[in-house]
Protein backbone atom coordinates (compact mmCIF):
# COMPACT_ATOMS: atom_id res chain seq x y z
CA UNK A 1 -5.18 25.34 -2.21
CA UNK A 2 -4.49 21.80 -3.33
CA UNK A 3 -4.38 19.23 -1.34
CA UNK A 4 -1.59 16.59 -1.59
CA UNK A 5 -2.24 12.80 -0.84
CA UNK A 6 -0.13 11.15 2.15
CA UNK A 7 1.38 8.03 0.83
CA UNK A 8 3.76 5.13 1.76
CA UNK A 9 6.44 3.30 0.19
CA UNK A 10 6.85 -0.21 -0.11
CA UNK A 11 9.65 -0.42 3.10
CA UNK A 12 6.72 1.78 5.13
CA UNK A 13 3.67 -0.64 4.12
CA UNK A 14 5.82 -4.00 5.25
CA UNK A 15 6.47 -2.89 8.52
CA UNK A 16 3.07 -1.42 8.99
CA UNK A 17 1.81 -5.04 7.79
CA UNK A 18 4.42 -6.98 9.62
CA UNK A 19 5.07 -8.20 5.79
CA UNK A 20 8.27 -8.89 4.51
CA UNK A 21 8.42 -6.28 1.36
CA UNK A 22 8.89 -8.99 -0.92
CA UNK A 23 5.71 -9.93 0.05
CA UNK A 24 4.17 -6.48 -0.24
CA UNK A 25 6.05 -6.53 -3.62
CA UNK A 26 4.37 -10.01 -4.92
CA UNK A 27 0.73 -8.62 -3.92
CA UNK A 28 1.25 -5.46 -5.86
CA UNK A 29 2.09 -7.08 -9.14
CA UNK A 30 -0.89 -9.73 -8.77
CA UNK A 31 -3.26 -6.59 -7.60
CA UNK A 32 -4.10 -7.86 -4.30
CA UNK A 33 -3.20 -4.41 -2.49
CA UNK A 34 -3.99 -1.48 -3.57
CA UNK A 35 -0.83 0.87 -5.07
CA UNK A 36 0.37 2.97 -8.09
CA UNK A 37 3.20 3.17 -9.72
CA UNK A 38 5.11 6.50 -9.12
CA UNK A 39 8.52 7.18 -10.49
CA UNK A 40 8.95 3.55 -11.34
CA UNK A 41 8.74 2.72 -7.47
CA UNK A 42 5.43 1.56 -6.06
CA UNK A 43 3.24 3.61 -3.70
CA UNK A 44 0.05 3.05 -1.63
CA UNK A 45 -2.21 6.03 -0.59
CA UNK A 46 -3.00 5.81 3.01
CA UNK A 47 -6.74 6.06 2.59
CA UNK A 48 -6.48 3.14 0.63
CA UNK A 49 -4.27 1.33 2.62
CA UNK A 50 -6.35 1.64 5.39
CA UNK A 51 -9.75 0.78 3.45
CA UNK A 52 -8.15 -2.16 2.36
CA UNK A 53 -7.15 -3.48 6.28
CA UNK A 54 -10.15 -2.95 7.39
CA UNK A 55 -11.58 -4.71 4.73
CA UNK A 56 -9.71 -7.76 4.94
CA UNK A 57 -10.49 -7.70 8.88
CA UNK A 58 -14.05 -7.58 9.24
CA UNK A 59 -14.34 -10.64 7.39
């Protein structure tokens, strides 16, 4: 059975973030967040998303 990846869009991220999405936008294209292009329209994989928060917050 394969297993399929939950991920977010840009809109989803921002509000998560409390981020404006031009924000979330700017940090995509300088590689400060992790995400993937899909379809021409950015995406983050939760797992990722949430490895990268916790990151940033344990600092």
């Amino acid at each position: 059975m394969k297993k399929f990846i939950e991920t977010f869009t840009i809109d989803e991220v921002a509000e998560a973030l409390k981020l404006h999405p031009y924000t979330v936008r700017r940090l995509c294209r300088e590689r400060k967040i992790p995400a993937f292009k899909f379809g021409g329209q950015w995406r983050f994989k939760k797992e990722d998303i949430e490895r990268w928060v916790n990151r940033r917050t344990e600092k």
